[in-house]
C-alpha atoms as a PDB file:
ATOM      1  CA  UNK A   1       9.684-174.933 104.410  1.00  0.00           C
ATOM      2  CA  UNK A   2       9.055-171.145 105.064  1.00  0.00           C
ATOM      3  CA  UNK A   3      11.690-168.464 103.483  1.00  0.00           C
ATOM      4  CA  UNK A   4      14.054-166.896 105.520  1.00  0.00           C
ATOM      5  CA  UNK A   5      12.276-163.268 104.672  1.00  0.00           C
ATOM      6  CA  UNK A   6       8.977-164.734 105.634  1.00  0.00           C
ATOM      7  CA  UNK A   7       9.906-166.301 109.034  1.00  0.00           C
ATOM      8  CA  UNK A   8      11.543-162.958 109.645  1.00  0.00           C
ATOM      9  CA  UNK A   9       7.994-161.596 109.116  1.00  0.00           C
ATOM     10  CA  UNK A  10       6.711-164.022 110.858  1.00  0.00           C
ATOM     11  CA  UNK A  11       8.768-163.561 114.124  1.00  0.00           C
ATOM     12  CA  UNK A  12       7.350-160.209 114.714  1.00  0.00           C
ATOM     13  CA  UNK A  13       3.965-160.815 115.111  1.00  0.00           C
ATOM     14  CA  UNK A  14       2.068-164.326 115.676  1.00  0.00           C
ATOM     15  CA  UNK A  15       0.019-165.078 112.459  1.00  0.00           C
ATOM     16  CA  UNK A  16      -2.116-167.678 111.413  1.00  0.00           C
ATOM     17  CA  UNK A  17      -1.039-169.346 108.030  1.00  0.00           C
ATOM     18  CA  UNK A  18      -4.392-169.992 106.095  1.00  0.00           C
ATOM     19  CA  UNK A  19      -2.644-170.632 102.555  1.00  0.00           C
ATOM     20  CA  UNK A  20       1.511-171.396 102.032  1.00  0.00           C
ATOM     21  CA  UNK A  21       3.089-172.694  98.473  1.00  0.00           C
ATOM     22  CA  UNK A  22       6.363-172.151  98.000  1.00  0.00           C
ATOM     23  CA  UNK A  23       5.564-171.157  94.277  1.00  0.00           C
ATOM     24  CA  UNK A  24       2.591-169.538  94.670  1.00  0.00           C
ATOM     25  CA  UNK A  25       2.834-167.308  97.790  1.00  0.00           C
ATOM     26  CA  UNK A  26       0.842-166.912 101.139  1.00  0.00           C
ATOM     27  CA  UNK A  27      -1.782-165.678 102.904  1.00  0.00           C
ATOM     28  CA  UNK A  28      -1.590-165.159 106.733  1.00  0.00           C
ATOM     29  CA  UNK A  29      -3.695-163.487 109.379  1.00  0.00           C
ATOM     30  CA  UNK A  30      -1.818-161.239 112.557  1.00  0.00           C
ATOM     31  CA  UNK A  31      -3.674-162.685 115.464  1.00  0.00           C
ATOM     32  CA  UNK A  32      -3.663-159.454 117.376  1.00  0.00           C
ATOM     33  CA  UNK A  33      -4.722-156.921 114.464  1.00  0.00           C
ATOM     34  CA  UNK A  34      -6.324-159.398 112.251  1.00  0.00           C
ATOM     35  CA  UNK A  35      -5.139-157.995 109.287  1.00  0.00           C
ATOM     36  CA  UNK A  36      -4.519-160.497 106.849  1.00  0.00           C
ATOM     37  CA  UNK A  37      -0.861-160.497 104.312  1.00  0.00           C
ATOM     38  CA  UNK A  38      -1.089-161.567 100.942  1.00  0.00           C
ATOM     39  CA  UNK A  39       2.163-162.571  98.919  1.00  0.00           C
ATOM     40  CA  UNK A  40       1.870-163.637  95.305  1.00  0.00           C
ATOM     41  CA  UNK A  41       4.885-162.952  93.200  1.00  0.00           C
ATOM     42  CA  UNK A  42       7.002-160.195  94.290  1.00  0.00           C
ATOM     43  CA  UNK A  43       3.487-158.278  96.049  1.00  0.00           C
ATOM     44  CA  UNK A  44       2.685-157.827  99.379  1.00  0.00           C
ATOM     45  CA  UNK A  45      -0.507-156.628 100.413  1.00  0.00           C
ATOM     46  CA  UNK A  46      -1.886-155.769 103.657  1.00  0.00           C
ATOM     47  CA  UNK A  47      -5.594-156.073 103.825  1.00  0.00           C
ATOM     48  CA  UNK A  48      -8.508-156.455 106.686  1.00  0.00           C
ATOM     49  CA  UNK A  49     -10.680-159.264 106.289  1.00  0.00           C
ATOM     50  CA  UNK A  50     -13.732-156.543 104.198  1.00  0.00           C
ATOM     51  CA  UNK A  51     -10.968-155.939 101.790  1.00  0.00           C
ATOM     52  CA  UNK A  52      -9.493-159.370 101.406  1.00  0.00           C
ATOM     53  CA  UNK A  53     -13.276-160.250 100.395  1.00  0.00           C
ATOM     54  CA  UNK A  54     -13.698-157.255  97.870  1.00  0.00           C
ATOM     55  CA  UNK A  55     -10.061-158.056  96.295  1.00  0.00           C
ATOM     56  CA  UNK A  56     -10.969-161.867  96.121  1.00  0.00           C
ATOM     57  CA  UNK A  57     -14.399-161.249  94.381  1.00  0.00           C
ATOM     58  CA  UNK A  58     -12.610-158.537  91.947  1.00  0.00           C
ATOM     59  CA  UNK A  59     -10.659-161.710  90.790  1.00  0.00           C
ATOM     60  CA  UNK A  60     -13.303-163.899  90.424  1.00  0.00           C
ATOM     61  CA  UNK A  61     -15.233-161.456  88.345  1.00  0.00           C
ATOM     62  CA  UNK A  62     -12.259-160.541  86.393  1.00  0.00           C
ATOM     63  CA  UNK A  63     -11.633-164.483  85.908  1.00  0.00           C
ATOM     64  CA  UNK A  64     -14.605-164.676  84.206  1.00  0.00           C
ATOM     65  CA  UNK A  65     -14.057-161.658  82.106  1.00  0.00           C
ATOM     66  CA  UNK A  66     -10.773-162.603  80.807  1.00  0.00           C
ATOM     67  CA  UNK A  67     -10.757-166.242  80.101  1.00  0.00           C
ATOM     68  CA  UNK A  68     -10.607-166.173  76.437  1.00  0.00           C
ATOM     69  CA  UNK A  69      -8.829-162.954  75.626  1.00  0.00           C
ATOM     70  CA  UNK A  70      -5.162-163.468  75.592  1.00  0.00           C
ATOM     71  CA  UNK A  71      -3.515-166.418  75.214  1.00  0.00           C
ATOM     72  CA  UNK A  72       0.163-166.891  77.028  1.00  0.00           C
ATOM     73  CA  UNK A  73       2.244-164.733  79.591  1.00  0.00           C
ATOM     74  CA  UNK A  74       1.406-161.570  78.299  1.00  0.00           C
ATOM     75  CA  UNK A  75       0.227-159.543  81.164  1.00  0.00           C
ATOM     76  CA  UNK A  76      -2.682-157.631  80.326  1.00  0.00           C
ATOM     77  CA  UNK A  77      -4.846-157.797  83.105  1.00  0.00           C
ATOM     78  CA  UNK A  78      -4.532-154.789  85.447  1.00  0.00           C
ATOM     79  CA  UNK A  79      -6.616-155.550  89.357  1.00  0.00           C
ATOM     80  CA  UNK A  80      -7.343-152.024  91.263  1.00  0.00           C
ATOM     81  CA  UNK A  81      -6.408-153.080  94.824  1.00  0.00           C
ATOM     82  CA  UNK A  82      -7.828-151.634  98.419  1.00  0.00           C
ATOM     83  CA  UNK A  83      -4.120-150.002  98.994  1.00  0.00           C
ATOM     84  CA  UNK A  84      -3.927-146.773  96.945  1.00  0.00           C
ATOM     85  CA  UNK A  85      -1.764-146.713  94.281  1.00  0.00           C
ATOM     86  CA  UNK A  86      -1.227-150.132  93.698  1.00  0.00           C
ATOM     87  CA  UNK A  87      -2.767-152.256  90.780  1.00  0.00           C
ATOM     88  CA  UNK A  88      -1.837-155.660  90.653  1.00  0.00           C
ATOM     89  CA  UNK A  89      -0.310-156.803  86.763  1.00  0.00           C
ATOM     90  CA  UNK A  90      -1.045-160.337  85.649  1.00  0.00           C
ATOM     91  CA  UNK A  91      -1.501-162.926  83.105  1.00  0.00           C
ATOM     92  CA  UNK A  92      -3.956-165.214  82.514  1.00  0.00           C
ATOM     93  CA  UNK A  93      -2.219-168.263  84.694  1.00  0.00           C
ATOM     94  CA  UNK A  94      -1.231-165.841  87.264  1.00  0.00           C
ATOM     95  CA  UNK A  95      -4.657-164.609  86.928  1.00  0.00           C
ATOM     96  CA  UNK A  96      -5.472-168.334  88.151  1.00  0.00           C
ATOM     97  CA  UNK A  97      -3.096-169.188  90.363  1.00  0.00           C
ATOM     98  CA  UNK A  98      -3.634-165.749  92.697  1.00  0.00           C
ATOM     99  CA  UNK A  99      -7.250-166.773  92.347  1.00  0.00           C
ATOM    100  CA  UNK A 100      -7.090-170.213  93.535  1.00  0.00           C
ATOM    101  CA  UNK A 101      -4.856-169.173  95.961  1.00  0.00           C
ATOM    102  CA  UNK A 102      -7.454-166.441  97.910  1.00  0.00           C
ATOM    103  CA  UNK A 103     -10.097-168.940  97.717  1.00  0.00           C
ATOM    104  CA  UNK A 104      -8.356-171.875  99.134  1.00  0.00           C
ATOM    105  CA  UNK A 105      -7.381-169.367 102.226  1.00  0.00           C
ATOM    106  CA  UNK A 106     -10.906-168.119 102.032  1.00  0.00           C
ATOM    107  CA  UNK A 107     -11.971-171.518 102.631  1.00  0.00           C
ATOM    108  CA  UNK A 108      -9.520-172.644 105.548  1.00  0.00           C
ATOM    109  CA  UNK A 109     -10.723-169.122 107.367  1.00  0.00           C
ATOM    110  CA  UNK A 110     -14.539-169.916 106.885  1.00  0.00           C
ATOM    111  CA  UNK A 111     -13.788-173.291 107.773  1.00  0.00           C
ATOM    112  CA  UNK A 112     -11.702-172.287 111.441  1.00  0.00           C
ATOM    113  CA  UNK A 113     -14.924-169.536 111.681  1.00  0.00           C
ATOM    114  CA  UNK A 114     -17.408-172.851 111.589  1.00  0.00           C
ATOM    115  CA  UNK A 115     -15.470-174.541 113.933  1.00  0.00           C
ATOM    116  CA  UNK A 116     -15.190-172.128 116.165  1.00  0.00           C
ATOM    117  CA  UNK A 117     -18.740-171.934 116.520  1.00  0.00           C
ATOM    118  CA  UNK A 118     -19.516-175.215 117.167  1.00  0.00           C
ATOM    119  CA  UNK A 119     -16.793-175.556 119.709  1.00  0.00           C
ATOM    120  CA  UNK A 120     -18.428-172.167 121.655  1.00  0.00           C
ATOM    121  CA  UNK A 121     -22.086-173.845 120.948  1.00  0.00           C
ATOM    122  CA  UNK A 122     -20.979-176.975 122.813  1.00  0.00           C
ATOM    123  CA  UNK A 123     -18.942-175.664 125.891  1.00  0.00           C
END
């Protein structure tokens, strides 16, 4: 079930829902601007699809970086994101969890992209 904040979001434009969990956050696309909204935590970011790419791969490369540095829920991993003056704060399992989270929308959008293709090829 969406939140009330989010289906008030949601009523302004119509958006595509490539990733929902009620713990983890979302990732949607507006159909008419095709700007894509991530929320993780209490972070909303507003990205085109070249930036959703460049912030996705900057967590997989941090990911990497990171994965036997510090142990628990102290956040010590700062991200740089495409909007100015905003760097994301994490821990390792949020670290994760954001990670997963881009990639499984990542996937559903290439996915609908392959589809999409096929469908045009065999009109």
């Amino acid at each position: 079930m969406l939140g009330p904040f989010l289906l008030k979001v949601l009523d302004m434009c119509n958006y595509k829902t490539w990733y929902y969990e009620e713990k983890n956050g979302y990732v949607i696309e507006c159909s008419k601007c095709k700007n894509l909204q991530v929320g993780f935590g209490n972070v909303m970011l507003t990205l085109d699809s070249a930036e959703f790419d460049e912030l996705r791969k900057l967590l997989i490369m941090e990911q990497k970086k990171v994965q036997c540095t510090v142990i628990g829920n102290v956040k010590h991993i700062f991200i740089a994101t495409p909007c100015a003056g905003v760097t994301l704060l994490l821990n390792n399992g949020e670290l994760n969890e954001l990670c997963n989270m881009l990639d499984k929308a990542d996937t559903e959008m290439k996915a609908a992209q392959l589809l999409e293709l096929f469908y045009r090829d065999n009109i």
